[in-house]
C-alpha atoms as a PDB file:
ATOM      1  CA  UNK A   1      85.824  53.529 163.046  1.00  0.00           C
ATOM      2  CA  UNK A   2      89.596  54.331 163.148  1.00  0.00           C
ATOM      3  CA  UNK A   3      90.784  58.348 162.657  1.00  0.00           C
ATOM      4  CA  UNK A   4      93.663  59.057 160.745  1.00  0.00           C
ATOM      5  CA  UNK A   5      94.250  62.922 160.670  1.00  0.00           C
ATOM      6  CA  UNK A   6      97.545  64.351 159.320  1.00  0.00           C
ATOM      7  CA  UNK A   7      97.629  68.415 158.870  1.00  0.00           C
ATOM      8  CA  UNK A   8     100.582  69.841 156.820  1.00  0.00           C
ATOM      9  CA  UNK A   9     100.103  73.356 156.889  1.00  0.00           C
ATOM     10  CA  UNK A  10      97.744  75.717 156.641  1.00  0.00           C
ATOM     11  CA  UNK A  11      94.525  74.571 155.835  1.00  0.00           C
ATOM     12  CA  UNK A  12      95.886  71.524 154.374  1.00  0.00           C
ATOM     13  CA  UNK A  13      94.685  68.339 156.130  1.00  0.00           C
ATOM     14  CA  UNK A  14      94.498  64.349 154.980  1.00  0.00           C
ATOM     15  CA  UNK A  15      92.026  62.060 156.721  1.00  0.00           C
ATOM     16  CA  UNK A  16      91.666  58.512 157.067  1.00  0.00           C
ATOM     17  CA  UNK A  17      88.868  56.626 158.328  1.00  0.00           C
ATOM     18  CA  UNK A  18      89.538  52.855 158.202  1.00  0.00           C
ATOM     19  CA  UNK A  19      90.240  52.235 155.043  1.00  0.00           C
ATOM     20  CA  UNK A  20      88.255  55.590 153.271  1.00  0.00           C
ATOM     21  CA  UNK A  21      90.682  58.296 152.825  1.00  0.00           C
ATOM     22  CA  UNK A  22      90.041  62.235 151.896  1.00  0.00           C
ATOM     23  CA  UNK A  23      91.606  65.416 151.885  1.00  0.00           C
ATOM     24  CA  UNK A  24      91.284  69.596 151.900  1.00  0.00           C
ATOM     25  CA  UNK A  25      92.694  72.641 149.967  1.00  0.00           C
ATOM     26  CA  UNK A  26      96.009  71.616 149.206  1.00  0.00           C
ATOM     27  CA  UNK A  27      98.606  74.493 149.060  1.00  0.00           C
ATOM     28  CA  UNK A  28     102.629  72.873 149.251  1.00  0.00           C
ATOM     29  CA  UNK A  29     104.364  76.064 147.974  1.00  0.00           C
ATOM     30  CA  UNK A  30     107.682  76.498 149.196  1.00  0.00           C
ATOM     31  CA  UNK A  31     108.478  78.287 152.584  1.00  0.00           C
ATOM     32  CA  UNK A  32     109.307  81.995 151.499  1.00  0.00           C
ATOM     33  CA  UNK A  33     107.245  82.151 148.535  1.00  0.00           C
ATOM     34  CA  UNK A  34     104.764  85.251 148.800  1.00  0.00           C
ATOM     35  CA  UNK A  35     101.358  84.777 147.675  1.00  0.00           C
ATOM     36  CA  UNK A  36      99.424  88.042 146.058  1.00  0.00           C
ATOM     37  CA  UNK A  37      95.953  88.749 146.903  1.00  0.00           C
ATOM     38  CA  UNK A  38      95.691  91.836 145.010  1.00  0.00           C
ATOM     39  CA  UNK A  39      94.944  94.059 148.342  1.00  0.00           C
ATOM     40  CA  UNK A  40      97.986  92.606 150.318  1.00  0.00           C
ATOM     41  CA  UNK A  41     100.948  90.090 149.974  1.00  0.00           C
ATOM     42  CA  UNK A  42     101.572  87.003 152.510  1.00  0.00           C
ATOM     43  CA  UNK A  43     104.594  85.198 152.741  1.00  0.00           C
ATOM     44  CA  UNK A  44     104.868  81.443 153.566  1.00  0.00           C
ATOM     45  CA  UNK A  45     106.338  81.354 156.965  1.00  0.00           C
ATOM     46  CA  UNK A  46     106.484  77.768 157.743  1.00  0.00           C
ATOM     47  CA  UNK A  47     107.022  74.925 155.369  1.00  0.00           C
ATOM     48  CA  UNK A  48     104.969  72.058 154.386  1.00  0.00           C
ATOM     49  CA  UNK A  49     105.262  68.879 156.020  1.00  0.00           C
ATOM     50  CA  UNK A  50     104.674  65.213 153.912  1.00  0.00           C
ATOM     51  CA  UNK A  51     105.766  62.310 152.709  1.00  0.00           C
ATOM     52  CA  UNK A  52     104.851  61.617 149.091  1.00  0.00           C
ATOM     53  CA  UNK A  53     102.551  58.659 149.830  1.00  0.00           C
ATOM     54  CA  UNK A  54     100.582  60.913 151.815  1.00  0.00           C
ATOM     55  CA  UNK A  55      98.390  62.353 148.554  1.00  0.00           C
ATOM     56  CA  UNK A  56      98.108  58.846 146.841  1.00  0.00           C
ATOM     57  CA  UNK A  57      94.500  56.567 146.741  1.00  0.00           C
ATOM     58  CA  UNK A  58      92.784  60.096 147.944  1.00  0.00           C
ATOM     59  CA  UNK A  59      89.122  58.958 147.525  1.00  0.00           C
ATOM     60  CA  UNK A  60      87.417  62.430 147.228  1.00  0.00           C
ATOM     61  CA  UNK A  61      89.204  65.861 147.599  1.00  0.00           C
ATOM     62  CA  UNK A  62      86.953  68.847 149.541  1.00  0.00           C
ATOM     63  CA  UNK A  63      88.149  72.479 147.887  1.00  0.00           C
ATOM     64  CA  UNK A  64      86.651  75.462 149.601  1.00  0.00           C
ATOM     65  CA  UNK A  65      87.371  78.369 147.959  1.00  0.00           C
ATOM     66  CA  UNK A  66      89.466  79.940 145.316  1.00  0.00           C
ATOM     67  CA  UNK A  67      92.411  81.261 147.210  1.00  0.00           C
ATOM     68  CA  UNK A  68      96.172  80.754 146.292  1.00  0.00           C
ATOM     69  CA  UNK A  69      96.691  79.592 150.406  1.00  0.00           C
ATOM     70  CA  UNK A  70      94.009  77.226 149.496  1.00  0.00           C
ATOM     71  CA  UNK A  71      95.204  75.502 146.470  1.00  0.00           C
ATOM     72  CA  UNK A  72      98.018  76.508 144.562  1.00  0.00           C
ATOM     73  CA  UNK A  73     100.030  74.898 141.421  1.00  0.00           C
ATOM     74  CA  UNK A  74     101.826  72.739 143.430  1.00  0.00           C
ATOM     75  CA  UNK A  75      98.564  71.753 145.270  1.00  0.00           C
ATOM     76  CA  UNK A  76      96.920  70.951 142.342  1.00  0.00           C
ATOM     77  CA  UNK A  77      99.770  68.756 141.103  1.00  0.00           C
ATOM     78  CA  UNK A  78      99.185  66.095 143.819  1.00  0.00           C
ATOM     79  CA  UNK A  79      95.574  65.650 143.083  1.00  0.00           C
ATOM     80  CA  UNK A  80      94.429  62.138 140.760  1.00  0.00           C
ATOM     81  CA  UNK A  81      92.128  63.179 138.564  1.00  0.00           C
ATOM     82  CA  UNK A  82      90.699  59.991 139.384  1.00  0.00           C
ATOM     83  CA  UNK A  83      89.524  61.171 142.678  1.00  0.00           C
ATOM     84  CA  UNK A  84      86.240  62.878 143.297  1.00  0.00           C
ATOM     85  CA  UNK A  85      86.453  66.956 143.924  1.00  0.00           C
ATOM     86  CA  UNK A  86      83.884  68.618 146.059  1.00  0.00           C
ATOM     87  CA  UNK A  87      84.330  72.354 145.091  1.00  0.00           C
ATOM     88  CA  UNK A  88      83.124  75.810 145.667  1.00  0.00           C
ATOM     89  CA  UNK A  89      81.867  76.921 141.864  1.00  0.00           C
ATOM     90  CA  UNK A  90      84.685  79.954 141.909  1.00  0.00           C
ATOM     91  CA  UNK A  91      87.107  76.729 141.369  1.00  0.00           C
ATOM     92  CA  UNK A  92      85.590  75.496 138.358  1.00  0.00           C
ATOM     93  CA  UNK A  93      87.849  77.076 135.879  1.00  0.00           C
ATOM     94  CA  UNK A  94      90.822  75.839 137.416  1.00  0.00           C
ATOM     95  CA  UNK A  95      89.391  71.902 138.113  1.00  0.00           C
ATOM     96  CA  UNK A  96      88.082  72.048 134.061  1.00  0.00           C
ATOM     97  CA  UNK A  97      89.954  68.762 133.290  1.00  0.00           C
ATOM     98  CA  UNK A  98      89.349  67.238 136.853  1.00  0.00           C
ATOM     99  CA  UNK A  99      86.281  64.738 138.115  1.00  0.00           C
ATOM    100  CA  UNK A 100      84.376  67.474 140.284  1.00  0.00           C
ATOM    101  CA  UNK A 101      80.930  68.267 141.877  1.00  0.00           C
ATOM    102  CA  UNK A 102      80.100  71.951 142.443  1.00  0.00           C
ATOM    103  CA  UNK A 103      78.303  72.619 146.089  1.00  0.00           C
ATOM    104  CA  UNK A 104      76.107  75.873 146.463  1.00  0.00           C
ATOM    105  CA  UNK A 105      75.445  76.670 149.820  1.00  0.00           C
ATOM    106  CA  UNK A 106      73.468  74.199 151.827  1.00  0.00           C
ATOM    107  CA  UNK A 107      73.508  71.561 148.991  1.00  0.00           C
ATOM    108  CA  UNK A 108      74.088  68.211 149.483  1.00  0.00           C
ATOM    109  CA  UNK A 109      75.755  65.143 147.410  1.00  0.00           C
ATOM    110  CA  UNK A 110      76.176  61.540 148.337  1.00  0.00           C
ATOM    111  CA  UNK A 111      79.488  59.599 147.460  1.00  0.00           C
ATOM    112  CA  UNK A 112      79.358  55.299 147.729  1.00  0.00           C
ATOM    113  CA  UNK A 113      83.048  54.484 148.038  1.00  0.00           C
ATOM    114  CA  UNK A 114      84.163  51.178 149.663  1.00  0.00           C
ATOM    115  CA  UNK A 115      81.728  50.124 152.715  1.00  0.00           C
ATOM    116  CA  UNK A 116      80.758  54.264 153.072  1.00  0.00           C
ATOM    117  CA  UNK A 117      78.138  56.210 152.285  1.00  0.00           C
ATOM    118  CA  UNK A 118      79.249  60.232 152.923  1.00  0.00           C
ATOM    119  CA  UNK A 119      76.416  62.730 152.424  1.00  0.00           C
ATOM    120  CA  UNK A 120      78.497  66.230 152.050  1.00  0.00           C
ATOM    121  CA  UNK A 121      76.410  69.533 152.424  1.00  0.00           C
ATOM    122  CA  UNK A 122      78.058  72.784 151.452  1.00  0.00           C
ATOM    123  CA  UNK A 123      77.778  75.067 154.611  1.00  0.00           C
ATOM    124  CA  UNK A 124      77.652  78.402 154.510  1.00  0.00           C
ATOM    125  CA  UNK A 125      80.818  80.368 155.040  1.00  0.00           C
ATOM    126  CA  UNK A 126      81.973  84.226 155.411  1.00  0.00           C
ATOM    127  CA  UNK A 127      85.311  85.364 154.268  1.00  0.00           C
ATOM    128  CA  UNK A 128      85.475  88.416 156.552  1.00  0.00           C
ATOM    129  CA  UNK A 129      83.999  90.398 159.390  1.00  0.00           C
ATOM    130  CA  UNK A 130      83.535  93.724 157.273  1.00  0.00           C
ATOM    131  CA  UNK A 131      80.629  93.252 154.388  1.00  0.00           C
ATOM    132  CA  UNK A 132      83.086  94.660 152.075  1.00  0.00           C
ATOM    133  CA  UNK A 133      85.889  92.586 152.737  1.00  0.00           C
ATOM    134  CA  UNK A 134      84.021  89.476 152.728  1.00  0.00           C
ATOM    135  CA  UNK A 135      82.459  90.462 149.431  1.00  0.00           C
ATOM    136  CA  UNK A 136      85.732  91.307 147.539  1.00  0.00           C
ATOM    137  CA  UNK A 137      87.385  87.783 149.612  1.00  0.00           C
ATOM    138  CA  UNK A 138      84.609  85.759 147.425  1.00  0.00           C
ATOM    139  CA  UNK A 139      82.598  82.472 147.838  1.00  0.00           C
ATOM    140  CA  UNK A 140      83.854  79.858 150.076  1.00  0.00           C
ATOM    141  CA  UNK A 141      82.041  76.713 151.381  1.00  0.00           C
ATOM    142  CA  UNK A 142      82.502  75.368 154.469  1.00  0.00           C
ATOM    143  CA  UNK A 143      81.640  71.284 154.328  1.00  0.00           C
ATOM    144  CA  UNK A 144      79.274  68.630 157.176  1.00  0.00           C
ATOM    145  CA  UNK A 145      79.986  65.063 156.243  1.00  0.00           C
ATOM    146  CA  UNK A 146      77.874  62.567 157.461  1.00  0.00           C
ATOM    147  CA  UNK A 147      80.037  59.335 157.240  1.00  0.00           C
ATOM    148  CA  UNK A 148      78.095  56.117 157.698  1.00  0.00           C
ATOM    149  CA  UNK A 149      79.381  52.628 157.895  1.00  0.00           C
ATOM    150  CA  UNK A 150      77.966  48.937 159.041  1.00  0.00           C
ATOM    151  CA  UNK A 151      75.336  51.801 160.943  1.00  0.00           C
ATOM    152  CA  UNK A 152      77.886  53.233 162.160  1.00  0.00           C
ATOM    153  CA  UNK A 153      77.401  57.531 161.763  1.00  0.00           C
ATOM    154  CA  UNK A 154      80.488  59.661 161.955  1.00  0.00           C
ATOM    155  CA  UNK A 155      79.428  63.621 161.821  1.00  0.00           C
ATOM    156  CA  UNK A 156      82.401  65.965 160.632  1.00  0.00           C
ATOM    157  CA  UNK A 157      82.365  69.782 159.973  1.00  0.00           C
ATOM    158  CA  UNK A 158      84.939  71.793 158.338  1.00  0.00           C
ATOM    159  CA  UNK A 159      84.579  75.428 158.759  1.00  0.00           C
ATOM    160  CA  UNK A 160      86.560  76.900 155.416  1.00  0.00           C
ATOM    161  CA  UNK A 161      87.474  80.195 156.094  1.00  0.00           C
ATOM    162  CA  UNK A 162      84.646  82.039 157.560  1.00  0.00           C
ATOM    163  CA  UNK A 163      83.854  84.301 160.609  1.00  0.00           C
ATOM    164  CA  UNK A 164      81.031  84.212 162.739  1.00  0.00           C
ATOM    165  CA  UNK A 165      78.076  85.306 161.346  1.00  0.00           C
ATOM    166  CA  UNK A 166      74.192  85.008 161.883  1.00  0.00           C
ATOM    167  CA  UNK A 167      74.340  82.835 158.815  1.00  0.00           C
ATOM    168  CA  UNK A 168      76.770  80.776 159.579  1.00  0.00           C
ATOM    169  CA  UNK A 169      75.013  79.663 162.891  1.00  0.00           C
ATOM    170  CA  UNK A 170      72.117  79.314 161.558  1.00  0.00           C
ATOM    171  CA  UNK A 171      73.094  76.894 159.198  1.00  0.00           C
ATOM    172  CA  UNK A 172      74.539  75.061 162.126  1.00  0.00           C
ATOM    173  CA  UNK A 173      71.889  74.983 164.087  1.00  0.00           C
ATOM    174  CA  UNK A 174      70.273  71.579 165.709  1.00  0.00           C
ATOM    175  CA  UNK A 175      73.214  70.042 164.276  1.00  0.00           C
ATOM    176  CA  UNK A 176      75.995  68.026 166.833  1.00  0.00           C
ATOM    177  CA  UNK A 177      79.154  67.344 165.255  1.00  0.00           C
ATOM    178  CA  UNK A 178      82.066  64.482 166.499  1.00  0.00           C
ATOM    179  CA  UNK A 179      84.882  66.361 164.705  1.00  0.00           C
ATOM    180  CA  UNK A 180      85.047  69.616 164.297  1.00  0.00           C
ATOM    181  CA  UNK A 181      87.790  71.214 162.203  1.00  0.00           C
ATOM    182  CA  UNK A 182      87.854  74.939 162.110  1.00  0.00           C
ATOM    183  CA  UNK A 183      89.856  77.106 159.978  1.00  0.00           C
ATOM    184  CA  UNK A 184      91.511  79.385 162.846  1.00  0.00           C
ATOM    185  CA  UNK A 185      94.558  82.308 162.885  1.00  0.00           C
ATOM    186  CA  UNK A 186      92.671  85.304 162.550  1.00  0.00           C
ATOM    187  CA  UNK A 187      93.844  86.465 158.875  1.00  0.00           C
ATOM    188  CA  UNK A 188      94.122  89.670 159.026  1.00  0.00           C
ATOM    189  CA  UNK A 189      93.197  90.721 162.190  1.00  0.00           C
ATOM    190  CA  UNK A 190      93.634  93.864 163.204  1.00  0.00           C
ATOM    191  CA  UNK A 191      94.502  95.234 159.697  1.00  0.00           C
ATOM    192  CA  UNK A 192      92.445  97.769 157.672  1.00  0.00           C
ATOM    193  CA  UNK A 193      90.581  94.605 156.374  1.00  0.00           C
ATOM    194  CA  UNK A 194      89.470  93.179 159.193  1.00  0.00           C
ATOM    195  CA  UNK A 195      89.669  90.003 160.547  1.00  0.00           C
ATOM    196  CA  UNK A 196      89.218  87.424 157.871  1.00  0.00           C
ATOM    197  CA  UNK A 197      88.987  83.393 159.270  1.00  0.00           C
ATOM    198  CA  UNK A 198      87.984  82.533 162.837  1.00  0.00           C
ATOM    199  CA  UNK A 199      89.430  83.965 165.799  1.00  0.00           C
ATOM    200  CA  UNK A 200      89.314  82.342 169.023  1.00  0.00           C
ATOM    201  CA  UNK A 201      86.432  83.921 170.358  1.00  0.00           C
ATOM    202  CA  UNK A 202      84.770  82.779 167.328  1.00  0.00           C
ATOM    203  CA  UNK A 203      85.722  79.312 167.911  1.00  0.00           C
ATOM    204  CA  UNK A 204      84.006  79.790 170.964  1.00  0.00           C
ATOM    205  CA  UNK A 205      80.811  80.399 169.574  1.00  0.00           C
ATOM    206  CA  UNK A 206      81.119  77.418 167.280  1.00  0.00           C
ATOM    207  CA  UNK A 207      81.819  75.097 169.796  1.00  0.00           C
ATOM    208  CA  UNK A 208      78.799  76.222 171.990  1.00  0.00           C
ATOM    209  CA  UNK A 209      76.806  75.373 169.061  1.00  0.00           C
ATOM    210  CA  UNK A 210      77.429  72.408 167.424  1.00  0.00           C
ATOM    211  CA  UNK A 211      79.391  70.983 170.696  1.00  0.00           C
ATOM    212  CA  UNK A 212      81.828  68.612 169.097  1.00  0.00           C
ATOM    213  CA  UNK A 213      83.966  65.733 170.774  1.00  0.00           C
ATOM    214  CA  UNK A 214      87.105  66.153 168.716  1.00  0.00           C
ATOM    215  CA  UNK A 215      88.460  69.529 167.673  1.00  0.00           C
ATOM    216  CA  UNK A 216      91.426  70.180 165.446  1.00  0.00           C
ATOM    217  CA  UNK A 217      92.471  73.080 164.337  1.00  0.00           C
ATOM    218  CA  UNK A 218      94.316  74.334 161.294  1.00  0.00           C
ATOM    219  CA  UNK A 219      94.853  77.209 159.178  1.00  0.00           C
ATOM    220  CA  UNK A 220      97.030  79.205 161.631  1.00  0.00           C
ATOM    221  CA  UNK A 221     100.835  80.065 161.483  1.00  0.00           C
ATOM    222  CA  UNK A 222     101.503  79.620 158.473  1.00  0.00           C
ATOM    223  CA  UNK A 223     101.628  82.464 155.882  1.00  0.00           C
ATOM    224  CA  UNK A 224     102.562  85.890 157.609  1.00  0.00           C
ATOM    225  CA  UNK A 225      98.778  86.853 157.492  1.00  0.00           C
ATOM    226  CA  UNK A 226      97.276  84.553 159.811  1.00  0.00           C
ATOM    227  CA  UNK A 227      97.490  86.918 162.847  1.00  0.00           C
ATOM    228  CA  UNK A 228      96.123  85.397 165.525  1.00  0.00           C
ATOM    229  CA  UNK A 229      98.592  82.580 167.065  1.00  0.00           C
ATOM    230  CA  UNK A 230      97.686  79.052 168.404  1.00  0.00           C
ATOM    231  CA  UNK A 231      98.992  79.995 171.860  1.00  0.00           C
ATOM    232  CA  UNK A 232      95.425  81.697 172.168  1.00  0.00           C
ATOM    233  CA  UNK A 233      93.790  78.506 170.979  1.00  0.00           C
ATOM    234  CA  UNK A 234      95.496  76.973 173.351  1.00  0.00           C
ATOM    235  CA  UNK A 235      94.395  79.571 176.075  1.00  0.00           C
ATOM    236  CA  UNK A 236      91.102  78.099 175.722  1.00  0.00           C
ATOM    237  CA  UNK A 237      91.984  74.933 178.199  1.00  0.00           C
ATOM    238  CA  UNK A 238      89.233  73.104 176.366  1.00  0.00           C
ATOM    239  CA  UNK A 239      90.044  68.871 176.639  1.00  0.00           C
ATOM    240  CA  UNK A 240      88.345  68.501 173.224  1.00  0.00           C
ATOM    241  CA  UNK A 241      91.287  70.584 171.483  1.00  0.00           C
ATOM    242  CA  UNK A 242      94.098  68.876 170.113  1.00  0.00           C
ATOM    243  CA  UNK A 243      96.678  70.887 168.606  1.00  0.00           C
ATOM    244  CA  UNK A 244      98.817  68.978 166.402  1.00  0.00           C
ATOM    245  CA  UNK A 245     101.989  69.157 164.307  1.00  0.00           C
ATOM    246  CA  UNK A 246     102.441  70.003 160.889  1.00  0.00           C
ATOM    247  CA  UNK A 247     103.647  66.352 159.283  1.00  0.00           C
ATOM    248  CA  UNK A 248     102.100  64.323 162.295  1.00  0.00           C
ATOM    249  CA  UNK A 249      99.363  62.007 162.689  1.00  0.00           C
ATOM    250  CA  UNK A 250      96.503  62.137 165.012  1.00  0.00           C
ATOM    251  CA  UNK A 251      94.748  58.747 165.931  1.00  0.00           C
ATOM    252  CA  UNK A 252      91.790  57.751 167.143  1.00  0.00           C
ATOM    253  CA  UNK A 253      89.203  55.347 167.931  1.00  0.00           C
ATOM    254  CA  UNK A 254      85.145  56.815 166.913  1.00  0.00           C
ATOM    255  CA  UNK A 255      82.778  54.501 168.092  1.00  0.00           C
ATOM    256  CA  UNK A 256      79.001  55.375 166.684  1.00  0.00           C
ATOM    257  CA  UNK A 257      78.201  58.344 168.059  1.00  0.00           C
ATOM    258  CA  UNK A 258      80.800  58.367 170.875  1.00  0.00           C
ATOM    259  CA  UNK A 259      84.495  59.179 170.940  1.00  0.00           C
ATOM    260  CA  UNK A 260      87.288  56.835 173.002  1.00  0.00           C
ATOM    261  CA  UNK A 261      90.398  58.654 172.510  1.00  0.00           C
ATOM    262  CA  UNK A 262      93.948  56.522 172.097  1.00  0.00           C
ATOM    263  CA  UNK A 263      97.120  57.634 170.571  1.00  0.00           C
ATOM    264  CA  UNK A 264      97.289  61.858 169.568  1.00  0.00           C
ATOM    265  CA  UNK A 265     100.131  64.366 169.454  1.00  0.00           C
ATOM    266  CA  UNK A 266     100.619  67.782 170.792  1.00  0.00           C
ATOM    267  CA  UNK A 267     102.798  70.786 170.077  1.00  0.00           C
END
């Protein structure tokens, strides 16, 4: 299988795989707009980066959580309501008119597109290291996609925005993934809220578990609440990291269970 992945900011991300072709929580917002969260305000920092062929023949769309840094109005405009929308049930209301499939945690659902099969299981996530903070955050799902093609398995997890918690691991547990694609940049770490989306002693902890091949980040830098730069990602010194600009395209080669790496960029 050939890996397309393209983030463009935040935890906005477009994948390819051959010809099979998905995407996450798109916010495109303008730099400088501020976003209010009704306990605090965060200000787009760094632009989007796309081309506007990037959104089109999206097969199925994967929508964590209802947060405007997750999908906002301009988001929303770039999704077909042709495509398939695997969504946390806080979204409903907003995806009324749109072809979707409502996860609860550790539910699954099986798509046949093209030569695939993708079984997607809504993983357990949690929007904050304080109980009360992750309780007034809300629901969010993280996502594991098995992708399987000519017998070919491809095993994927995106985090969402969670922390670590015993849940979280346990949900994890026994499972080994190729691609791993965390939702990093500490939101607001260090604040009165406490730290709201993975840190990188989190990440850590994640990788120990599920020990993944591939690992690309997102979800830092960009609005003035993600705390926690990449430079400590980075830190790590870990060979399975790739850290990689907003608007570029990471490639690579995923054969069965095993990864041969070939083209990627870095920061």
């Amino acid at each position: 299988m050939e890996i397309k992945f393209k983030p463009i900011g935040g935890a906005t991300w477009i994948m390819q795989i051959d010809d099979l072709k998905f995407a996450c929580d798109p916010v495109l917002c303008e730099q400088g707009s501020v976003q209010d969260f009704f306990w605090f305000k965060s200000t787009r920092i760094e632009e989007a980066k796309f081309e506007k062929q990037d959104f089109k023949n999206i097969d199925f769309w994967l929508l964590t959580h209802n947060h405007e840094d997750h999908l906002d109005k301009e988001g929303l405009n770039v999704i077909n309501k042709e495509s398939k929308l695997i969504i946390h049930k806080n979204l409903k209301k907003k995806l009324i008119n749109y072809n979707i499939k409502i996860l609860n945690h550790n539910q699954k659902t099986k798509l046949n597109i093209k030569d695939f099969v993708i079984t997607i299981e809504a993983i357990p996530a949690v929007h904050g290291i304080i109980p009360i903070s992750a309780l007034a955050a809300g629901g969010v799902n993280g996502y594991w996609l098995t992708i399987i093609k000519n017998n070919k398995k491809l095993e994927i997890y995106v985090s969402g925005d969670t922390v670590y918690k015993q849940k979280v691991a346990k949900a994890l547990f026994n499972r080994k993934a190729d691609i791993f694609i965390p939702n990093v940049g500490g939101a607001s770490k260090g604040t009165i809220f406490g730290t709201l989306t993975m840190t990188v002693q989190m990440l850590k902890k994640f990788v120990k578990i599920i020990k993944p091949k591939i690992i690309l980040p997102v979800h830092y830098g960009t609005f003035s609440h993600y705390n926690e730069p990449i430079s400590e990602t980075v830190k790590l010194n870990n060979k399975n990291i790739y850290i990689i600009k907003r608007g570029e395209t990471f490639n690579s080669k995923i054969y069965f269970f095993y990864s041969l790496m070939s083209e990627y960029s870095f920061i």
